[in-house]
Protein backbone atom coordinates (compact mmCIF):
# COMPACT_ATOMS: atom_id res chain seq x y z
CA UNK A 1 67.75 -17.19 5.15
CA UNK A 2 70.52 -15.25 2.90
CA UNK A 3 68.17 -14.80 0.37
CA UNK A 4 64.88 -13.40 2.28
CA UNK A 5 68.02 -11.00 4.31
CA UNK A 6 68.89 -10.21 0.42
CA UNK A 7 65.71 -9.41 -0.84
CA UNK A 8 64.61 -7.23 2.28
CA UNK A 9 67.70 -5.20 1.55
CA UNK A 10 66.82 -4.73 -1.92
CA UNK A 11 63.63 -3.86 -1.03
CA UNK A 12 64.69 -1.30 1.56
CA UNK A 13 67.22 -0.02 -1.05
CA UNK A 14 64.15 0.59 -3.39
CA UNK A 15 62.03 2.49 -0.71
CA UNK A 16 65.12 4.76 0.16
CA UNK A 17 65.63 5.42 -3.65
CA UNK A 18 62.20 6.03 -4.47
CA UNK A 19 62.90 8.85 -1.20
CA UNK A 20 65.03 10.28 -2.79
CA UNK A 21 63.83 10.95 -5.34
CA UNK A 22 60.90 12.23 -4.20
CA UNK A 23 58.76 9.48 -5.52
CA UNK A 24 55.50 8.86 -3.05
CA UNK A 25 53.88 5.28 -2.55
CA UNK A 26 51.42 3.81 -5.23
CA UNK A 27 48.65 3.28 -3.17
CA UNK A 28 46.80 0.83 -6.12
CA UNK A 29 49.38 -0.98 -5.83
CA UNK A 30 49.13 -0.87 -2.69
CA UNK A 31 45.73 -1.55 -1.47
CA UNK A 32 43.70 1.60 -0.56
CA UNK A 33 41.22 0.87 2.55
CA UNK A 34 38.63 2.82 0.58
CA UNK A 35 38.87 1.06 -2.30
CA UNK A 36 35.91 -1.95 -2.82
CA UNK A 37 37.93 -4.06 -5.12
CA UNK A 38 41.51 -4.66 -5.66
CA UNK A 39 43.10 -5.95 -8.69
CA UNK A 40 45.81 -9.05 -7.78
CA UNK A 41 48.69 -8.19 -10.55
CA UNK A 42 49.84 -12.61 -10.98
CA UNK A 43 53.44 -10.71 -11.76
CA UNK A 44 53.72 -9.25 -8.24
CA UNK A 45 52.19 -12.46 -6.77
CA UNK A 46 55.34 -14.47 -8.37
CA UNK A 47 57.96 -11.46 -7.95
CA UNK A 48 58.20 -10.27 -11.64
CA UNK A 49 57.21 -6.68 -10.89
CA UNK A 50 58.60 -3.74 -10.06
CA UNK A 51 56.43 -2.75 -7.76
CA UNK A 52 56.34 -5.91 -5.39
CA UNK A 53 57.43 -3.78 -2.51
CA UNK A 54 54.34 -1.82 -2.63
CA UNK A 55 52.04 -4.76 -2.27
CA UNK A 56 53.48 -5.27 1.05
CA UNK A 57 55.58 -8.90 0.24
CA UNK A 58 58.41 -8.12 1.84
CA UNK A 59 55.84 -7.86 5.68
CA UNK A 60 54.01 -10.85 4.63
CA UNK A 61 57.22 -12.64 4.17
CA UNK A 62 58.60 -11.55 7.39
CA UNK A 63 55.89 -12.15 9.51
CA UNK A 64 55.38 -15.88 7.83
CA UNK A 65 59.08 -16.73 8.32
CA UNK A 66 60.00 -14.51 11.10
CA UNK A 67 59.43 -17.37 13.92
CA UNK A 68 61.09 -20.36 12.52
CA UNK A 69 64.21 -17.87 11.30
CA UNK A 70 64.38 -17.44 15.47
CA UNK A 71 64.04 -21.06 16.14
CA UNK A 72 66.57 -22.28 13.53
CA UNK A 73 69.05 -19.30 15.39
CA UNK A 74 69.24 -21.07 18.33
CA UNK A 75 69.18 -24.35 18.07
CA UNK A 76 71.88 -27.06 18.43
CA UNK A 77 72.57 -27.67 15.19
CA UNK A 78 73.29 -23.67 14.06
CA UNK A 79 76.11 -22.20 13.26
CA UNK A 80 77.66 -19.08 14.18
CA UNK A 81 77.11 -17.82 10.48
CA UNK A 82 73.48 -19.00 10.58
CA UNK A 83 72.71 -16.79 14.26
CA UNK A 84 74.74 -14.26 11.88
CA UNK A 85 72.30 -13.97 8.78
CA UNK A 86 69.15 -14.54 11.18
CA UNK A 87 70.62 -11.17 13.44
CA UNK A 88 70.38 -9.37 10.30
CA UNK A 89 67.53 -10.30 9.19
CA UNK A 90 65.75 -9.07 12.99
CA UNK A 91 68.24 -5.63 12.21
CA UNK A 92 66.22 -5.28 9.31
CA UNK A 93 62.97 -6.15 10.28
CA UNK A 94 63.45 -3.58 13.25
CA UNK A 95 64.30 -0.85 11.33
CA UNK A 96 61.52 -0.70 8.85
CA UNK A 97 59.05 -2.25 10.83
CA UNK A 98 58.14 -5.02 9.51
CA UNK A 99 57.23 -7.08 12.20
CA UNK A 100 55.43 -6.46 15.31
CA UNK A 101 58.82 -5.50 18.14
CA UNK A 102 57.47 -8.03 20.89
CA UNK A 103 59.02 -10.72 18.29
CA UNK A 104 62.12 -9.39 18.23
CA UNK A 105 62.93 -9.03 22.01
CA UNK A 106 63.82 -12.19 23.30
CA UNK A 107 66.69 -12.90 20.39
CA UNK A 108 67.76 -9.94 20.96
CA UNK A 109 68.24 -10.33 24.51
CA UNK A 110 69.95 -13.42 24.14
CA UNK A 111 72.46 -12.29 21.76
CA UNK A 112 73.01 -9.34 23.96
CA UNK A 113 75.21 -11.99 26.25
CA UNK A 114 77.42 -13.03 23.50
CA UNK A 115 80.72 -12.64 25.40
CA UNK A 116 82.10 -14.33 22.45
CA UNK A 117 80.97 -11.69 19.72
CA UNK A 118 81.27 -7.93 21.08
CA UNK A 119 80.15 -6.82 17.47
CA UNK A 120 76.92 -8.76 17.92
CA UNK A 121 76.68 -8.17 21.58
CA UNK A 122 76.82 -4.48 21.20
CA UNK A 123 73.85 -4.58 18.15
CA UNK A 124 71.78 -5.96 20.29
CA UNK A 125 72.20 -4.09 23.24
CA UNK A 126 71.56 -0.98 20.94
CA UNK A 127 68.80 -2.56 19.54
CA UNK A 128 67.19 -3.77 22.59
CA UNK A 129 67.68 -0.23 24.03
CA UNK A 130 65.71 1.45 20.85
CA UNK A 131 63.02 -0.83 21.61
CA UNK A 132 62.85 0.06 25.16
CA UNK A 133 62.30 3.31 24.79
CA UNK A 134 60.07 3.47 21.87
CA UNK A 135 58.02 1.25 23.03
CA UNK A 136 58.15 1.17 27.35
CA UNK A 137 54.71 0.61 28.04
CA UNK A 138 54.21 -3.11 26.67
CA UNK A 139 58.05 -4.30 25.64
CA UNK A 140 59.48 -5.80 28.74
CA UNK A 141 56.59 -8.16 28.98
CA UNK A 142 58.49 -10.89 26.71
CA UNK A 143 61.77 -10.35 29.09
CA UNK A 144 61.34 -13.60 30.69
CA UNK A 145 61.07 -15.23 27.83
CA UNK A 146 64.26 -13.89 26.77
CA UNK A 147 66.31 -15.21 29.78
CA UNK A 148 64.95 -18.42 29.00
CA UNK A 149 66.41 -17.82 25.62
CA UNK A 150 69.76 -16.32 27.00
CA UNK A 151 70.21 -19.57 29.18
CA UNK A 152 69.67 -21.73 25.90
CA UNK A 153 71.81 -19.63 23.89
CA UNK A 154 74.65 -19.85 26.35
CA UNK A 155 74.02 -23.69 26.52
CA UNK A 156 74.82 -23.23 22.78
CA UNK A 157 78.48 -21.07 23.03
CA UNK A 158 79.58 -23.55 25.93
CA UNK A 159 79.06 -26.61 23.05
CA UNK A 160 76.90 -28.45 25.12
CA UNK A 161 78.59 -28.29 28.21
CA UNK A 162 76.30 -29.13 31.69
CA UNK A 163 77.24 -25.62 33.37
CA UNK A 164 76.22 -22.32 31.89
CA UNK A 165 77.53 -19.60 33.70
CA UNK A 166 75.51 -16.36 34.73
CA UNK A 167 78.69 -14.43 34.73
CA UNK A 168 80.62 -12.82 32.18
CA UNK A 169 84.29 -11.85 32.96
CA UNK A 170 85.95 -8.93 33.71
CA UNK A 171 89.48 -7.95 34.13
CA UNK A 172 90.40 -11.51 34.08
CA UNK A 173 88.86 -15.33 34.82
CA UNK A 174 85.81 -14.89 36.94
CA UNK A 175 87.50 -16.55 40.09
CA UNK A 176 90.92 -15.44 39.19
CA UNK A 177 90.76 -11.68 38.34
CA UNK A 178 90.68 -8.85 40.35
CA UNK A 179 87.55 -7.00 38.93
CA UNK A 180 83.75 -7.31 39.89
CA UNK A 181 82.08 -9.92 37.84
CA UNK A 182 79.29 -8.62 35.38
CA UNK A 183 76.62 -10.74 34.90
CA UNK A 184 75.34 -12.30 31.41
CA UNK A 185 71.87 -10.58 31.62
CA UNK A 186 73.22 -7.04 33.10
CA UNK A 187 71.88 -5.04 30.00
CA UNK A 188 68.50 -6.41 31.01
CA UNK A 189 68.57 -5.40 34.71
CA UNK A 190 70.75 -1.85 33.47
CA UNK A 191 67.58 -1.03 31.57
CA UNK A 192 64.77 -1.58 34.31
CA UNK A 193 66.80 -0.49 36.99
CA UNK A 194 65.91 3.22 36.12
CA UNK A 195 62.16 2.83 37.10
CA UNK A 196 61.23 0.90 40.74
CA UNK A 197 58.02 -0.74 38.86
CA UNK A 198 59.81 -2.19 36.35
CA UNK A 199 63.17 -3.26 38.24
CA UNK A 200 60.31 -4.77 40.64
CA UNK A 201 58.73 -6.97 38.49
CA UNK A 202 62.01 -8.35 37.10
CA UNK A 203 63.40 -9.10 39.68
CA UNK A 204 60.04 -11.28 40.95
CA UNK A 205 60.12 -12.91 37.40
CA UNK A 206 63.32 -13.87 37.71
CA UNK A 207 62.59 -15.63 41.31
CA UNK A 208 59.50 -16.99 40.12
CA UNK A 209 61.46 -18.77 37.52
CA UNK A 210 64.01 -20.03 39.64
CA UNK A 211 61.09 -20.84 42.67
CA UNK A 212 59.76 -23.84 40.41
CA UNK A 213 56.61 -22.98 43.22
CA UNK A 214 54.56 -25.13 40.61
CA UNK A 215 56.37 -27.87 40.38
CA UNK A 216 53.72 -30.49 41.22
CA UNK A 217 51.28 -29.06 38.20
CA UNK A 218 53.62 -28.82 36.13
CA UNK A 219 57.37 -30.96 35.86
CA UNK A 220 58.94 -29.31 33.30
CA UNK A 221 59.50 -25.80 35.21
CA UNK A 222 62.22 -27.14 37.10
CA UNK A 223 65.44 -26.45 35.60
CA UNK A 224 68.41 -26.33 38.13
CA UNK A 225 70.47 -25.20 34.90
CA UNK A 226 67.92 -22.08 34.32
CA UNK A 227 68.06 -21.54 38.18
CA UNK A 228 71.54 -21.68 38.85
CA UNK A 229 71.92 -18.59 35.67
CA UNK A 230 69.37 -16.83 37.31
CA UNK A 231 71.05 -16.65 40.66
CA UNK A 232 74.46 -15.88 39.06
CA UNK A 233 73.31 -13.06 37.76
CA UNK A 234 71.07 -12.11 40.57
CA UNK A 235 74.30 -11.89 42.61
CA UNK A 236 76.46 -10.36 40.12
CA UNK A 237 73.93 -7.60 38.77
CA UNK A 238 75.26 -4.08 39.65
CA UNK A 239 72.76 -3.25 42.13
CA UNK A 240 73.45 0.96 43.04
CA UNK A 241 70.45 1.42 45.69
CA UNK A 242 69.78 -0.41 49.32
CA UNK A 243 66.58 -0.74 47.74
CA UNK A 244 67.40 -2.97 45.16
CA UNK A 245 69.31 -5.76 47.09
CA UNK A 246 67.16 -5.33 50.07
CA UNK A 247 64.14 -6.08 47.35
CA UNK A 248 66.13 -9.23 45.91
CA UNK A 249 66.28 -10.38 50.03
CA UNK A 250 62.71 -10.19 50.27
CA UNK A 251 61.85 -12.18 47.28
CA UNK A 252 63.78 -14.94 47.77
CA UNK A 253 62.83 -15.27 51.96
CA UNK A 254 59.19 -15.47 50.05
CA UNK A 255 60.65 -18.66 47.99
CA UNK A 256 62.07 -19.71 51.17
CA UNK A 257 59.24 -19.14 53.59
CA UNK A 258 56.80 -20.76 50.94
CA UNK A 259 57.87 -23.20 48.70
CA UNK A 260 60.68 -24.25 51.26
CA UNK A 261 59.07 -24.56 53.76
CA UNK A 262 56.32 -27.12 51.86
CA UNK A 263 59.59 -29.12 50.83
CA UNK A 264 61.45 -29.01 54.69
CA UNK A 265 57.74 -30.51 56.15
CA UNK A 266 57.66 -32.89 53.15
CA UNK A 267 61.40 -34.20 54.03
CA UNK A 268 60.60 -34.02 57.51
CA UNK A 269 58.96 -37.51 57.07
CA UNK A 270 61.49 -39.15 55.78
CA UNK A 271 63.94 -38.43 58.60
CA UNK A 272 60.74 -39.31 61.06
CA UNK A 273 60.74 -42.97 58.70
CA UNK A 274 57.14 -42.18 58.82
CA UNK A 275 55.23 -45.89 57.24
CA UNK A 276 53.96 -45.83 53.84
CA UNK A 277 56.37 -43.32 52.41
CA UNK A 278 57.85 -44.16 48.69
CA UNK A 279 60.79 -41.54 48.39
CA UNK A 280 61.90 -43.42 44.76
CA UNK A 281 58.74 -42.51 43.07
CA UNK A 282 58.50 -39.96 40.73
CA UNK A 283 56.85 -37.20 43.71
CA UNK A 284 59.44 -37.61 45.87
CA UNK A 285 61.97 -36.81 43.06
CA UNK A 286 60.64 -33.62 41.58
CA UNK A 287 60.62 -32.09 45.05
CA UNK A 288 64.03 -33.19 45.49
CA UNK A 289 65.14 -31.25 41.96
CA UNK A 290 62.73 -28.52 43.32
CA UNK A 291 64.43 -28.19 46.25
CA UNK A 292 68.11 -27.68 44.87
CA UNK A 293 66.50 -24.62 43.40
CA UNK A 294 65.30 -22.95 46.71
CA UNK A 295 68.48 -24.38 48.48
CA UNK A 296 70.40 -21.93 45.48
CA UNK A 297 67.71 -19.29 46.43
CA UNK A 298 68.38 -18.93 50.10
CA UNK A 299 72.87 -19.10 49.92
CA UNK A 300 72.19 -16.40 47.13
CA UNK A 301 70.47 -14.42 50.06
CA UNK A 302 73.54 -15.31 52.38
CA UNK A 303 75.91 -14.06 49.67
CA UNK A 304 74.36 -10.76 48.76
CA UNK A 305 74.43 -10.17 52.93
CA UNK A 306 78.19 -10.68 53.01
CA UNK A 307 79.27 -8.71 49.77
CA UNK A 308 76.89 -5.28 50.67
CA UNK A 309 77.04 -5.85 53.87
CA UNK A 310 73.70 -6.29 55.15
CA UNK A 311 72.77 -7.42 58.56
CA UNK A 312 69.82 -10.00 59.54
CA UNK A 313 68.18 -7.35 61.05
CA UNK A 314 68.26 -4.32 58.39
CA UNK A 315 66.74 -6.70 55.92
CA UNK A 316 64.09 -7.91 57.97
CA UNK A 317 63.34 -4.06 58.42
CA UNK A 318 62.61 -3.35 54.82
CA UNK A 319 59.05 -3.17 53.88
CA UNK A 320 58.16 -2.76 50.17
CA UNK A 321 55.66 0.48 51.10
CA UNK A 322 59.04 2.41 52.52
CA UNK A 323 60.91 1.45 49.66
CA UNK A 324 61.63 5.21 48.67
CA UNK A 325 63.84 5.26 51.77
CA UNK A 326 66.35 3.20 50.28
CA UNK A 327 66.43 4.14 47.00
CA UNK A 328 68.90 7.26 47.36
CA UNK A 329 70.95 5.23 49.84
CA UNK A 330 74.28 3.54 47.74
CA UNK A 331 75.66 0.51 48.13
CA UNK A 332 78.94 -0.83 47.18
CA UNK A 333 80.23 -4.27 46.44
CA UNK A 334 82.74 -5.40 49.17
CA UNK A 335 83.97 -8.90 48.78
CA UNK A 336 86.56 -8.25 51.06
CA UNK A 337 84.65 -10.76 53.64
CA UNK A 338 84.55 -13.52 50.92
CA UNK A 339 87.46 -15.40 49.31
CA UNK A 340 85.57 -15.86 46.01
CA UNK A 341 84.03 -12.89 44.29
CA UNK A 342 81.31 -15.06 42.81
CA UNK A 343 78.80 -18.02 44.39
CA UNK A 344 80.54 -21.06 44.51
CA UNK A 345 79.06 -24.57 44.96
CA UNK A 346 81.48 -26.96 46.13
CA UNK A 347 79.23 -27.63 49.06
CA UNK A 348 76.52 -27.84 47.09
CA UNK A 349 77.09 -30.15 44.37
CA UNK A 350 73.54 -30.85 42.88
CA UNK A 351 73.73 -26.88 41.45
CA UNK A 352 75.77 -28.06 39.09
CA UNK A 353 75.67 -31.76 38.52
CA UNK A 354 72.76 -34.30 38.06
CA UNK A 355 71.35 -36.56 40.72
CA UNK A 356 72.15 -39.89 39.17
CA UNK A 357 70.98 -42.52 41.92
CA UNK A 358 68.60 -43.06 44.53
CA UNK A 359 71.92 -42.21 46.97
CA UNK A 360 72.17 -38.96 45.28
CA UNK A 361 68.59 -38.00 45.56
CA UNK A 362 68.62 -39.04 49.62
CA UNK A 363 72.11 -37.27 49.97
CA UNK A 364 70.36 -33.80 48.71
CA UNK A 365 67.38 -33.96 50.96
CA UNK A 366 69.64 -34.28 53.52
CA UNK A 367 71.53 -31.50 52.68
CA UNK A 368 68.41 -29.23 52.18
CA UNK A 369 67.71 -30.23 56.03
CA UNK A 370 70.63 -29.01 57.29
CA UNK A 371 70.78 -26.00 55.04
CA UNK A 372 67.52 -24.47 55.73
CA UNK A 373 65.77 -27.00 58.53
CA UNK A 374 68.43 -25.14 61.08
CA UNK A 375 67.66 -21.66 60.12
CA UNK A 376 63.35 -22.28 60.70
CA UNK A 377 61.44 -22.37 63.33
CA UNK A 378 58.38 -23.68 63.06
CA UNK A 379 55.39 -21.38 65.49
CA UNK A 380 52.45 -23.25 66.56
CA UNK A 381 50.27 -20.47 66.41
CA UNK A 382 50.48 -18.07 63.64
CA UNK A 383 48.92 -15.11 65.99
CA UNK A 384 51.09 -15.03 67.98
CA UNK A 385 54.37 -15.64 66.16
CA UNK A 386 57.31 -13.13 66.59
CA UNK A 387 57.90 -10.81 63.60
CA UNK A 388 61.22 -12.44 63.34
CA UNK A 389 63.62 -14.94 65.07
CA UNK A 390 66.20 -14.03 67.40
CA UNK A 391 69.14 -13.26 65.89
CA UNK A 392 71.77 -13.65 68.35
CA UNK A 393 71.44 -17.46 68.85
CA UNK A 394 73.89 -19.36 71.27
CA UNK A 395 76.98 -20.87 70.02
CA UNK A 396 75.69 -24.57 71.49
CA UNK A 397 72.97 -24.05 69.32
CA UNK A 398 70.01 -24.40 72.02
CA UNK A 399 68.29 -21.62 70.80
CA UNK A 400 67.92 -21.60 67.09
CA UNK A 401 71.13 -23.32 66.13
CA UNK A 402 72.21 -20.77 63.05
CA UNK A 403 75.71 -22.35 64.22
CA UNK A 404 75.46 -25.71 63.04
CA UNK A 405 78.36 -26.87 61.74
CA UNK A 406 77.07 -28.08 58.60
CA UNK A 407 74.75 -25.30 57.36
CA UNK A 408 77.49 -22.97 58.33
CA UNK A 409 80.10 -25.35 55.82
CA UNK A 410 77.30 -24.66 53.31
CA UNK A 411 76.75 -21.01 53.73
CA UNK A 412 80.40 -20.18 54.17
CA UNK A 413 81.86 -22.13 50.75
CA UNK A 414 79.08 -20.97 48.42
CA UNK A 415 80.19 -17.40 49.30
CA UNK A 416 83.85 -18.77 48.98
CA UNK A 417 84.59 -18.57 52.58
CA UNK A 418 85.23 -16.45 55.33
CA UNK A 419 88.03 -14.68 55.01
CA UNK A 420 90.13 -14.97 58.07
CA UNK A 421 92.57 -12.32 57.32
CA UNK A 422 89.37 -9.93 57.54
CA UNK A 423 87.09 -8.95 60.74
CA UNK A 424 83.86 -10.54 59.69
CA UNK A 425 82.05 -8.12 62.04
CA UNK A 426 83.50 -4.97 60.32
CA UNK A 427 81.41 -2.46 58.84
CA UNK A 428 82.12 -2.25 55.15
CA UNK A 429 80.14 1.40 54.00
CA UNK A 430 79.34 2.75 56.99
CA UNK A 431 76.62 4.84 56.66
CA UNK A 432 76.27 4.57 52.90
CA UNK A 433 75.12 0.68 53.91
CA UNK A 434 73.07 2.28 56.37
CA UNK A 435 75.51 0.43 58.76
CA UNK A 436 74.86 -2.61 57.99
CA UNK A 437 77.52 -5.41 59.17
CA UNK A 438 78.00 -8.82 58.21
CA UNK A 439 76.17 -10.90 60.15
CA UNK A 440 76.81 -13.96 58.77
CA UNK A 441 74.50 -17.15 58.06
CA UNK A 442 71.30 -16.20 59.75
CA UNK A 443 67.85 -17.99 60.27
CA UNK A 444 65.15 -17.54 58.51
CA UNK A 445 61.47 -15.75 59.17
CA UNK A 446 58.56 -17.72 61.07
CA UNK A 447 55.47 -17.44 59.54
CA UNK A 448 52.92 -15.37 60.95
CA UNK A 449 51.72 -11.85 60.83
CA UNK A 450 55.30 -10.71 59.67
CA UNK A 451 54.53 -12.69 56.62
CA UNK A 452 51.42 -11.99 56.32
CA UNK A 453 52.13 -7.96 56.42
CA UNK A 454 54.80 -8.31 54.01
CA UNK A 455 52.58 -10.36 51.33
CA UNK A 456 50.13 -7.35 51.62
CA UNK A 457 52.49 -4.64 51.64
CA UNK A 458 53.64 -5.61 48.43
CA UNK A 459 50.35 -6.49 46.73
CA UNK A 460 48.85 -3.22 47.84
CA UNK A 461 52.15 -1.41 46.43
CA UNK A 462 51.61 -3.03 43.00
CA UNK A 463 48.05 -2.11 42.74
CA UNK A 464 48.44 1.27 43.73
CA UNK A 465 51.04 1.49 41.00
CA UNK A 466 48.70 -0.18 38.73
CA UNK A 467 46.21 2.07 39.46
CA UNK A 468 48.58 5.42 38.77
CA UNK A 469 49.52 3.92 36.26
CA UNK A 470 46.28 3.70 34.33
């Protein structure tokens, strides 16, 4: 790696010299497209000539190499001078284009949340940013690839260690210090936050890849690790607009309301000791994993609620084709109704530890029941299902028991808590939150027509943008 980085700077250092100096391009050398024949020089095959830069090596070398000098970056047997060499090698590539830019964006995004190196950290942010705005149109469609890439690389700086944090720390520890956490992939959300399209379809990737929705066809998307970083940062991005959280809301109630609900019925059974059921075999356990992800989905939900402020009712309000309503209104991170500034899981121990046994697995099913089986109710008829479910259930829990003692332990914890030295009814923004208040854990959407208008609302939005687009 050292010497392809050394002979691309030499090679750059010949191109600027023979700038200077006024000195134009051979294009024999080179290859002219009108040209029938070209004549192969074996010295510039082997390196011996001058002139190798003009017969466009330095490209073919890069583009030949350019993949496995990413791979051997990141995986568990680099080094921190290895990442180091490969970084400026991708500089290099970048700035005389000698690669196609797609290649370079999810490396670059990775090293972009190296807490641990600010010099590197900062390149690639800078880097990342050029790209961005050179090329908008087609760059952000490797993005998710990158967060996979950013949750590896983290895996990488922890030494191997089971939890990978979404956070990064500031003014202080993250549960310690006084200032907002900032989370690892905020130079990712910063950058598409500017434009609703493109903040949009983040923010779905990033549920999509946490959903695990195709679990069944395919094992290997679930990855509580992965999930648990993308809901970290999800509640630690540095959201400006109702619009924004009120969008991250509605696409994880569409996790819950789908996928969930497939996994609640599925679980259902089990309590029921329906005959002929097999909950050790290898079904049973990948909607088990799957369902640690959705459970992380849905107290993310309950924590963004508490820290802006949000009510049951104002999110269940929003509608994707009034967006614009809420994009000039601010909101402002209040954990003052929270004792932990950032999602904790001491509740919910299978976001951060493996299910080991056949206990374990049975022990988070049942904890998925509680969590989101007493927040759903199930309508018979879909016509004729209420757009959503009352909100001010009874305290004995007849109605649609949002006050069961052991979804409410859940709910409470992951958000660190209540705070009882705070009113947990008090408006935080006032009208800047639209006055929202704190409403606490609340249930969850039937499915029906409110559903239904929602799942078209937001396809017809992204086809009209498609469309205007064009």
């Amino acid at each position: 790696m050292r010497n392809i980085h050394e002979f691309l700077q030499t090679d750059a250092q010949r191109y600027s010299d023979m700038v200077d100096n006024g000195q134009g391009i051979d294009k024999a050398s080179h290859g002219s497209r009108d040209s029938k024949k070209r004549v192969v020089d074996a010295k510039i095959l082997v390196g011996q000539d001058q002139n190798i830069g003009d017969a466009g090596v330095a490209a073919s070398l890069v583009q030949t190499y350019l993949d496995h000098i990413i791979k051997c970056m990141f995986v568990p047997e680099s080094t921190p001078q290895v990442r180091s060499v490969g970084f400026d090698i991708i500089a290099t590539v970048m700035d005389h284009g000698l690669a196609h830019p797609l290649k370079c964006v999810p490396p670059l995004i990775a090293l972009a949340t190296d807490g641990t190196n600010t010099t590197t950290q900062k390149r690639a942010a800078g880097l990342y940013q050029a790209l961005s705005s050179k090329y908008r149109s087609f760059i952000h469609s490797r993005d998710l690839e990158g967060v996979r890439l950013a949750y590896r690389y983290q895996a990488l700086l922890t030494g191997g260690e089971p939890y990978v944090s979404g956070y990064m720390a500031v003014n202080g520890p993250i549960l310690g210090g006084v200032g907002k956490p900032e989370a690892a992939l905020q130079l990712l959300y910063g950058i598409a936050q500017g434009r609703a399209s493109h903040r949009y379809e983040l923010i779905s990737g990033l549920v999509r890849l946490a959903e695990c929705e195709d679990y069944q066809e395919d094992p290997n998307c679930i990855n509580i690790g992965l999930c648990r970083f993308i809901v970290e940062n999800l509640s630690a991005f540095d959201y400006k607009s109702q619009d924004e959280v009120m969008y991250v809301a509605l696409r994880t109630i569409r996790a819950v309301a789908g996928t969930g609900l497939n996994l609640l019925q599925m679980f259902d059974r089990e309590m029921r000791q329906e005959k002929g059921i097999d909950t050790e075999n290898n079904e049973w356990q990948l909607a088990t994993k799957a369902s640690v992800c959705i459970g992380m989905l849905f107290l993310l939900r309950e924590h963004l609620k508490l820290v802006y402020g949000f009510s049951e009712t104002r999110l269940s309000s929003y509608s994707v084709r009034d967006s614009h309503k809420y994009r000039e209104k601010q909101v402002y991170w209040n954990p003052g109704n929270v004792k932990h500034r950032t999602l904790t899981w001491a509740k919910y121990p299978y976001a951060v530890k493996p299910m080991s046994s056949s206990k374990c697995f049975k022990e988070q099913r049942a904890r998925f029941r509680r969590l989101i089986g007493d927040s759903i109710s199930i309508l018979d008829d879909y016509e004729t299902s209420e757009i959503m479910l009352d909100n001010t259930a009874t305290v004995d829990g007849e109605s649609n028991n949002i006050s069961s003692p052991d979804r409410a332990s859940i709910t409470s914890n992951v958000s660190g808590g209540l705070d009882p030295n705070n009113d947990a009814n008090a408006s935080f923004d006032g009208e800047d939150n639209g006055g929202c208040r704190s409403a606490g854990p609340s249930p969850l959407f039937a499915r029906g027509k409110w559903w239904q208008q929602q799942h078209q609302e937001l396809s017809e939005f992204v086809e009209e943008h498609t469309g205007l687009q064009k």
